[in-house]
C-alpha atoms as a PDB file:
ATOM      1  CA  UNK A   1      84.762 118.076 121.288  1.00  0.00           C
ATOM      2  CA  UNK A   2      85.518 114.485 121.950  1.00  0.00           C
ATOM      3  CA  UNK A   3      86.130 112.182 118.609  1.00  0.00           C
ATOM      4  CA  UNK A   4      88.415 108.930 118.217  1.00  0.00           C
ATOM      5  CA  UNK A   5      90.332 109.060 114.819  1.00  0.00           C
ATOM      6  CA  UNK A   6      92.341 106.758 112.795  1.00  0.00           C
ATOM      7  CA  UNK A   7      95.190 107.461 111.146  1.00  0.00           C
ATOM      8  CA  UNK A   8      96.180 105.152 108.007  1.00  0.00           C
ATOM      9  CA  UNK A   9      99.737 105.632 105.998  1.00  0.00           C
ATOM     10  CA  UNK A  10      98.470 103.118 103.300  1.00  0.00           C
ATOM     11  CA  UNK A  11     101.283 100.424 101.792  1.00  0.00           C
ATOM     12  CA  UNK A  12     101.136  97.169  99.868  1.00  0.00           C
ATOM     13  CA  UNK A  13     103.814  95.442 101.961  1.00  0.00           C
ATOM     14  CA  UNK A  14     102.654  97.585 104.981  1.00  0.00           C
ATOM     15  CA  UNK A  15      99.734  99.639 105.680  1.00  0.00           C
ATOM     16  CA  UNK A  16     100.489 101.824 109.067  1.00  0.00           C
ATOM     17  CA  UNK A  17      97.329 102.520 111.191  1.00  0.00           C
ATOM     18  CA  UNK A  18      96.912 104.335 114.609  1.00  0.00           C
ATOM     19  CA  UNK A  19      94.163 105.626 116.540  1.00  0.00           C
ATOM     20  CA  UNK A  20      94.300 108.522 118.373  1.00  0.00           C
ATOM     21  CA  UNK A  21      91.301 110.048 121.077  1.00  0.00           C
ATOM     22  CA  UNK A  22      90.763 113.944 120.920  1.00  0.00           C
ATOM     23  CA  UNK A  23      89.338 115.416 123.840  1.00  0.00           C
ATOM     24  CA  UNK A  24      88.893 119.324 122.699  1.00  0.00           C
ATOM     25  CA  UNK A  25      92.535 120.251 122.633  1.00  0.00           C
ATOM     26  CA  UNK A  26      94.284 116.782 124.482  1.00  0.00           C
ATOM     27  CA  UNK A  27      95.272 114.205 121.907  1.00  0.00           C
ATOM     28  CA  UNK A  28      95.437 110.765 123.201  1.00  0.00           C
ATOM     29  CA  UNK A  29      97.352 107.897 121.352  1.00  0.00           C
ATOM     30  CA  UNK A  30      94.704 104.685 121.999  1.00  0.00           C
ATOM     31  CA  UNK A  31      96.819 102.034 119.632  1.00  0.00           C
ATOM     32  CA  UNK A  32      99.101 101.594 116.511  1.00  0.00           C
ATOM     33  CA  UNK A  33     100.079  99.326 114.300  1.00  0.00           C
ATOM     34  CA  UNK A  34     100.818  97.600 111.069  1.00  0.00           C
ATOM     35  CA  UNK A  35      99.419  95.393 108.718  1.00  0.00           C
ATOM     36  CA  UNK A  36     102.093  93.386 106.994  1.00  0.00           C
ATOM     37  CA  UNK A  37     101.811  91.425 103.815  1.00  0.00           C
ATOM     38  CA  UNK A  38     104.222  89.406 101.913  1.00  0.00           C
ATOM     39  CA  UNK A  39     105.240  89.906  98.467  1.00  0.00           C
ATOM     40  CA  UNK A  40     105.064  86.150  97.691  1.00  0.00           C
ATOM     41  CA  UNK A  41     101.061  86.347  98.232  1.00  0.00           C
ATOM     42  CA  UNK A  42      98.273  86.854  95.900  1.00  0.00           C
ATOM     43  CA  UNK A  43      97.771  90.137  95.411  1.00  0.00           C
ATOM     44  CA  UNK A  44      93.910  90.077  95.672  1.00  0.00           C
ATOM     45  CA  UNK A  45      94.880  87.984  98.952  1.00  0.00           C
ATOM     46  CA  UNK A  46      97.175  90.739 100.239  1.00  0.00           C
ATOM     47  CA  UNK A  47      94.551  93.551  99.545  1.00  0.00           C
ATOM     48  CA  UNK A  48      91.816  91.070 101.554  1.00  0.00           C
ATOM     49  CA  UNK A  49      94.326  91.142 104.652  1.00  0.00           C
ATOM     50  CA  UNK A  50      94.362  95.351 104.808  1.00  0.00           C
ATOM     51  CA  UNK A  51      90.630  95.205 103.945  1.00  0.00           C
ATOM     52  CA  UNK A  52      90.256  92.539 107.142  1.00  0.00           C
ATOM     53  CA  UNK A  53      92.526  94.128 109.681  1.00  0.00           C
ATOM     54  CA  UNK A  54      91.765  97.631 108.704  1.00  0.00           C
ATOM     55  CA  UNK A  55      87.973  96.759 109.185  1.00  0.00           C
ATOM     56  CA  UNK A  56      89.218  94.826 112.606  1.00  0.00           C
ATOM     57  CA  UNK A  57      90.658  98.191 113.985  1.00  0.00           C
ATOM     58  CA  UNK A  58      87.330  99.772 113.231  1.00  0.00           C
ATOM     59  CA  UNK A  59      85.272  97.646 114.748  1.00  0.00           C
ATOM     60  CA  UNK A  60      87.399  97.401 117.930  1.00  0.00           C
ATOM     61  CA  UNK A  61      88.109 101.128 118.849  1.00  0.00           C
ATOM     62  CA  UNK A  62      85.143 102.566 116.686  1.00  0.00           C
ATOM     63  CA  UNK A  63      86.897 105.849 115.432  1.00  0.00           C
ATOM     64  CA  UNK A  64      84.232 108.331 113.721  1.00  0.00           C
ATOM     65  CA  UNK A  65      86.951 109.850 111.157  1.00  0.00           C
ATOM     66  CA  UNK A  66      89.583 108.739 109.403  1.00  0.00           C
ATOM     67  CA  UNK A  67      93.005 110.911 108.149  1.00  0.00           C
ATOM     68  CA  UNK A  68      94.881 108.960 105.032  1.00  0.00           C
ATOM     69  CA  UNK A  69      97.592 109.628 103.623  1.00  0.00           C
ATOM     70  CA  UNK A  70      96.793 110.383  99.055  1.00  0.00           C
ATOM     71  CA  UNK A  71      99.320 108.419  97.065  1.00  0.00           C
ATOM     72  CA  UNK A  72     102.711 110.480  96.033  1.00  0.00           C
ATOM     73  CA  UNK A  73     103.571 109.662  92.562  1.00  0.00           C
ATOM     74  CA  UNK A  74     107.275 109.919  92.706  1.00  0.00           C
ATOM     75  CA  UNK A  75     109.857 108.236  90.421  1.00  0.00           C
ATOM     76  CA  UNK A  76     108.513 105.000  91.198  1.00  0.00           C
ATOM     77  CA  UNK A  77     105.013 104.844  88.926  1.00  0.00           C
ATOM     78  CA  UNK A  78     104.756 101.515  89.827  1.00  0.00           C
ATOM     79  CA  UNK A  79     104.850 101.562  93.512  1.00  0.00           C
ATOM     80  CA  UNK A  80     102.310 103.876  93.386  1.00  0.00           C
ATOM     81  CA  UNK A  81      99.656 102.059  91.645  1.00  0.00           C
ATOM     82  CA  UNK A  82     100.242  99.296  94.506  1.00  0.00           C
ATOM     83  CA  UNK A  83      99.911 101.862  97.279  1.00  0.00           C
ATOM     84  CA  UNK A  84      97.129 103.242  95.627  1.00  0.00           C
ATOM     85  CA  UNK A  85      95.215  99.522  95.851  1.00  0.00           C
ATOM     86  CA  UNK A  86      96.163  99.117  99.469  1.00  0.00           C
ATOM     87  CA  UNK A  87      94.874 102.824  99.906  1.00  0.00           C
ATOM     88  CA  UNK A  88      91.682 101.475  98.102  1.00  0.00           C
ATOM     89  CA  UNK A  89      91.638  98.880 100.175  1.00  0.00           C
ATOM     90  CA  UNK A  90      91.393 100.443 103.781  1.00  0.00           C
ATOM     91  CA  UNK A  91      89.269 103.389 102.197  1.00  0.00           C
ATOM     92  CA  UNK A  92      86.637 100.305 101.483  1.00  0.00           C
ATOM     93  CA  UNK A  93      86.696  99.107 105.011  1.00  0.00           C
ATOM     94  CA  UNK A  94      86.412 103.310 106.348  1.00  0.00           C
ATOM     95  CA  UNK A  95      83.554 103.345 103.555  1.00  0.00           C
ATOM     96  CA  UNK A  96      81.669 100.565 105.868  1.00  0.00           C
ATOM     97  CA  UNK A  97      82.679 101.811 109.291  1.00  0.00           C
ATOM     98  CA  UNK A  98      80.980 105.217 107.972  1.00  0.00           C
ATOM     99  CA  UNK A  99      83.893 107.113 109.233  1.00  0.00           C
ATOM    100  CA  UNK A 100      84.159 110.592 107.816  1.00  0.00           C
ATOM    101  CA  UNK A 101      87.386 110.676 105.539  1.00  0.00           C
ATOM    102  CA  UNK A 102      90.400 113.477 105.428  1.00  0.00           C
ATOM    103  CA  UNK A 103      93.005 112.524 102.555  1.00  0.00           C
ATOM    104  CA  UNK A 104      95.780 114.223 102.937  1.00  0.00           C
ATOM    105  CA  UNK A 105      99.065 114.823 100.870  1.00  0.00           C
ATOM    106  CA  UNK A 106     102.635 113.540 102.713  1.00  0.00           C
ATOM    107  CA  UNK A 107     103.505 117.703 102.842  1.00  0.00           C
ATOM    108  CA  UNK A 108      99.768 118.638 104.486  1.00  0.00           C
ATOM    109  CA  UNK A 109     100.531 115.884 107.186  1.00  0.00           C
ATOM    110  CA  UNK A 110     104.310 116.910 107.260  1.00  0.00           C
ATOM    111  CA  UNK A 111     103.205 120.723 108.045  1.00  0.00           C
ATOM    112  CA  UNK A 112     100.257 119.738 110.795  1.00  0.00           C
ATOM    113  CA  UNK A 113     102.668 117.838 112.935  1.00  0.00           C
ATOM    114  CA  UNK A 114     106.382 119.917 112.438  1.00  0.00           C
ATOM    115  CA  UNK A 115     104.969 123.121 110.922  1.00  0.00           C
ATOM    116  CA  UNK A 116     107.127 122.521 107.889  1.00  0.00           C
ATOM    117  CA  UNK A 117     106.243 120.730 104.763  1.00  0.00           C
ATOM    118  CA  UNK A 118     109.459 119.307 103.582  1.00  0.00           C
ATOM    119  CA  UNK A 119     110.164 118.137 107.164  1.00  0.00           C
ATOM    120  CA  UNK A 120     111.687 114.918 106.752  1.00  0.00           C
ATOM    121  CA  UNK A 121     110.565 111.231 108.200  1.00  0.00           C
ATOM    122  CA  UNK A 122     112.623 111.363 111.715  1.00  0.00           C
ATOM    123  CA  UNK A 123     111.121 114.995 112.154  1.00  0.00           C
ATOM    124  CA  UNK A 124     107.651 113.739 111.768  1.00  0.00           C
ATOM    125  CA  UNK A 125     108.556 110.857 113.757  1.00  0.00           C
ATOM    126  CA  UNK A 126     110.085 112.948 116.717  1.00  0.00           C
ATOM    127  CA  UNK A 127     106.703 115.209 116.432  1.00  0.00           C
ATOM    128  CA  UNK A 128     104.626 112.632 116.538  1.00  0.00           C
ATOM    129  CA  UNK A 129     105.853 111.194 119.735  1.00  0.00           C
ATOM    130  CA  UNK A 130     105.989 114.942 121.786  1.00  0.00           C
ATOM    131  CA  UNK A 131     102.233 115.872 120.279  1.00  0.00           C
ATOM    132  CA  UNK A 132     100.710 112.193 122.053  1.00  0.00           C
ATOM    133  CA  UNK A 133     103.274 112.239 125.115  1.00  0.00           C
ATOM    134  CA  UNK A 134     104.522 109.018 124.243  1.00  0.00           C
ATOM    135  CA  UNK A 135     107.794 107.387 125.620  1.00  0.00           C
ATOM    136  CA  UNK A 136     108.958 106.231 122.196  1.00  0.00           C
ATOM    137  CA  UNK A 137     108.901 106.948 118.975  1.00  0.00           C
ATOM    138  CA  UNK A 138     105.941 104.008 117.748  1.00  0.00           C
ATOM    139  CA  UNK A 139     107.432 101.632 115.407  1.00  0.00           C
ATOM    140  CA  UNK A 140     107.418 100.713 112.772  1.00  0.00           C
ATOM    141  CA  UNK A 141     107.656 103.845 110.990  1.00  0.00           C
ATOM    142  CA  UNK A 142     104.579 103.589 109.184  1.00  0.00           C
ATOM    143  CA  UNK A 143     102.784 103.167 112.112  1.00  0.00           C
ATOM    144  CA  UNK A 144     104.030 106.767 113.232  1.00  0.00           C
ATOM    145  CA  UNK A 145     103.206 107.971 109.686  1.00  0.00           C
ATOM    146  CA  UNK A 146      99.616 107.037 110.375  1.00  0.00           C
ATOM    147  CA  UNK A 147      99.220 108.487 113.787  1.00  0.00           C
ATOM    148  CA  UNK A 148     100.272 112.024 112.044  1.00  0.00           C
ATOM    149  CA  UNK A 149      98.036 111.116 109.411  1.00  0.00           C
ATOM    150  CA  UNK A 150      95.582 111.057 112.855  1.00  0.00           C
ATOM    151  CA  UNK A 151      96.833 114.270 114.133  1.00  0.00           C
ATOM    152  CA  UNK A 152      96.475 116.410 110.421  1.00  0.00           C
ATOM    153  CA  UNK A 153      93.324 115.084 110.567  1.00  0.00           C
ATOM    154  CA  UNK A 154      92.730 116.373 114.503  1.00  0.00           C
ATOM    155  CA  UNK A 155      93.801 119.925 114.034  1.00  0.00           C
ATOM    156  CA  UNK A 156      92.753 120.401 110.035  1.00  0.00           C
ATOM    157  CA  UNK A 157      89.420 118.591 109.250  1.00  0.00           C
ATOM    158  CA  UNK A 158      87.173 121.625 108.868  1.00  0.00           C
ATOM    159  CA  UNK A 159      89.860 123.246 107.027  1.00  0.00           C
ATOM    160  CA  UNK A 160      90.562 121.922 103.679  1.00  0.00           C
ATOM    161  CA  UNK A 161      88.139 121.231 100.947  1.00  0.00           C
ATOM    162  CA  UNK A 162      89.505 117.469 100.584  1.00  0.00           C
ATOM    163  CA  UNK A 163      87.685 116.102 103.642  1.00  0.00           C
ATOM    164  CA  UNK A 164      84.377 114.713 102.483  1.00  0.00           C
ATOM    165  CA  UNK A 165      81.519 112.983 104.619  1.00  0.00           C
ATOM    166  CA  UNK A 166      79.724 109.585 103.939  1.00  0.00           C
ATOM    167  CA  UNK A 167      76.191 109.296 105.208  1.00  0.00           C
ATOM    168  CA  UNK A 168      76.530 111.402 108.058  1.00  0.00           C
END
């Protein structure tokens, strides 16, 4: 099985992405990244930016599936709704791409890359970096969030019932 995947840890003020090649069993880490936007911009402006960039990271390493991270609703109801509009955002630009989709909860992702569910963010981060043989951890941390969102993705597709295909 060969498939290039990207990873997306979706974020108003920073959407993580990273793109990771599968060749059966050898995971590959191709590129990472962030897409920043400031809080003193537009919102509709700010969700244009992860629309663009996310698109741009499509069209440059063409990845056939996508793993993203589903919006926690925590204490903070508010952050939330803004994640969930950047999440909307890259989903729209995946939508075009015609990349199969795997959402995934924080715990799912947590439990694909450390085996544990309430591992917490240096865990995942240390994981992340032994699993692609990389000599750092990738920074920024959301960037690292998205390449496990990647990895879940790589070793769980066919195996939970939130993974859905568009036109293919």
């Amino acid at each position: 099985m060969h498939r290039t995947i990207l990873g997306i840890d979706p974020g108003l003020a920073h959407t993580g992405w990273g793109v990771v090649e599968q060749c059966n069993n050898q995971l590959i880490c191709r590129a990472y990244g962030c897409v920043a936007t400031p809080a003193s911009q537009e919102l509709s402006r700010r969700l244009q930016k992860i629309y663009e960039q996310i698109g741009a990271v499509i069209e440059r390493f063409s990845p056939e599936a996508v793993g993203i991270e589903t919006v926690w609703f925590g204490q903070n109801i508010t952050a939330a709704f803004a994640t969930g509009q950047a999440r909307g955002a890259a989903l729209v630009a995946c939508s075009q791409g015609n990349l199969q989709v795997g959402e995934y909860t924080p715990r799912q992702i947590k439990l694909a890359v450390c085996g544990v569910g309430s591992a917490d963010k240096h865990q995942v981060q240390y994981m992340t970096k032994q699993l692609l043989s990389l000599e750092d951890i990738p920074q920024p941390d959301h960037a690292a969030d998205a390449l496990a969102a990647a990895l879940c993705f790589s070793t769980h597709a066919n195996s939970y019932t939130n993974v859905y295909t568009k036109g293919r």
